[in-house]
Protein backbone atom coordinates (compact mmCIF):
# COMPACT_ATOMS: atom_id res chain seq x y z
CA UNK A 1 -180.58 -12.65 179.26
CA UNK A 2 -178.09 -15.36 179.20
CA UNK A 3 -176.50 -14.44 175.85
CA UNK A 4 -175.87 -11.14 178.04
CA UNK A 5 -174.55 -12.98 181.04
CA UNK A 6 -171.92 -15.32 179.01
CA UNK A 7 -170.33 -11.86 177.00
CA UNK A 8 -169.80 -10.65 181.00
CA UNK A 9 -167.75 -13.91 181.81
CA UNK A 10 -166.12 -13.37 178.62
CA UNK A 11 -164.97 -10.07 179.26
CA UNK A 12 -164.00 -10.68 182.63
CA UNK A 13 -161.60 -13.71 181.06
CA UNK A 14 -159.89 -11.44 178.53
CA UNK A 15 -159.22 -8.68 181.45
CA UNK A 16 -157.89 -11.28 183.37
CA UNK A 17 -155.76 -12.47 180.35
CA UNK A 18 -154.44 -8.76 180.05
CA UNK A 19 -153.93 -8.23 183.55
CA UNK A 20 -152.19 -12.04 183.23
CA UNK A 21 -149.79 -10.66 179.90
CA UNK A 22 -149.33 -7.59 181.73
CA UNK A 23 -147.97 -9.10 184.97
CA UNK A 24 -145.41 -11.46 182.64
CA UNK A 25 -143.97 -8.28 180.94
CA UNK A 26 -143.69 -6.57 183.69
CA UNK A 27 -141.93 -9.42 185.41
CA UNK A 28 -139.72 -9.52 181.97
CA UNK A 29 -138.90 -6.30 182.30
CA UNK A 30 -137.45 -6.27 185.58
CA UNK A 31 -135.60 -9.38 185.57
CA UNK A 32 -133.98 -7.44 182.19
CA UNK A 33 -133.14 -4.05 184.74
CA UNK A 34 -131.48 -6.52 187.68
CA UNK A 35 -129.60 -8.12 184.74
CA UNK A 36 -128.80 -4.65 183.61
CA UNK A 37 -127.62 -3.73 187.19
CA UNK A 38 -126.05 -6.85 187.59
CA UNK A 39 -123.62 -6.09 184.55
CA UNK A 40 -122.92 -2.49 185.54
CA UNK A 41 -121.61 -3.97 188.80
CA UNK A 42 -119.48 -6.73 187.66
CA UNK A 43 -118.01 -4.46 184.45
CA UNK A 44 -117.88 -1.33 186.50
CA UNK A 45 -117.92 -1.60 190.11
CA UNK A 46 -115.95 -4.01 190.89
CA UNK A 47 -112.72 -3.42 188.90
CA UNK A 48 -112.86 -0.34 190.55
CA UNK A 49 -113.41 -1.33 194.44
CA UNK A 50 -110.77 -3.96 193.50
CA UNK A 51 -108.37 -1.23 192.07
CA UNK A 52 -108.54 0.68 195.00
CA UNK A 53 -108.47 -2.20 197.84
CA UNK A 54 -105.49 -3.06 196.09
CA UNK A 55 -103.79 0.23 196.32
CA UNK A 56 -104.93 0.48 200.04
CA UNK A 57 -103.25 -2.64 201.01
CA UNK A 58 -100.24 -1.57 199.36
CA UNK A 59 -99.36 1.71 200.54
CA UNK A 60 -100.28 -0.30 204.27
CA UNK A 61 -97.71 -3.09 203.72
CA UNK A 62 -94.98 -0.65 202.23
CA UNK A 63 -95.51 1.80 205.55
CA UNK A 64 -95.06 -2.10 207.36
CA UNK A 65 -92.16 -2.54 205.42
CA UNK A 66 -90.46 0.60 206.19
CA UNK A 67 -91.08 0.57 209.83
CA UNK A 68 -90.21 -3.00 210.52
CA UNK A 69 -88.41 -4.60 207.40
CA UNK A 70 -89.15 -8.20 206.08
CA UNK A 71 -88.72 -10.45 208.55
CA UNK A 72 -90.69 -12.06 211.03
CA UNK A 73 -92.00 -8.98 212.88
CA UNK A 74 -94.00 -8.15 209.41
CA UNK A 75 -95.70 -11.28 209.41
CA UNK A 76 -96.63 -11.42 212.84
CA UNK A 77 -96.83 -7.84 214.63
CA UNK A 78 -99.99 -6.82 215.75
């Protein structure tokens, strides 16, 4: 009987150690996806969302520039 009893404990150890391996990959894994994401953001996103903020602000500050002209009114208009 105990021979019986010890391979139980030793099968519940090596699930555990699966379940254990298991829970690190999967944990590798994702921190490998946000890093992913992460990348596709900085590389992609943003260049764009910058490129067109830019262009936004622009065509604003040339329809300011038209209507009131350079001076102090351009600055400080509300």
């Amino acid at each position: 009987m105990p021979s019986s009893h010890a391979s139980i404990d030793e099968l519940s150890s090596e699930s555990s150690y699966d379940s254990d391996e298991e829970y690190y990959l999967a944990q590798k894994e994702w921190e490998e996806s946000i890093q992913q994401l992460e990348q596709i953001v900085s590389i992609v996103l943003l260049p764009y969302l910058g490129k067109w903020l830019g262009r936004r602000w622009s065509y604003w500050a040339y329809a300011r520039y038209l209507r009131l002209g350079l001076g102090k009114a351009f600055i400080f208009e509300k």
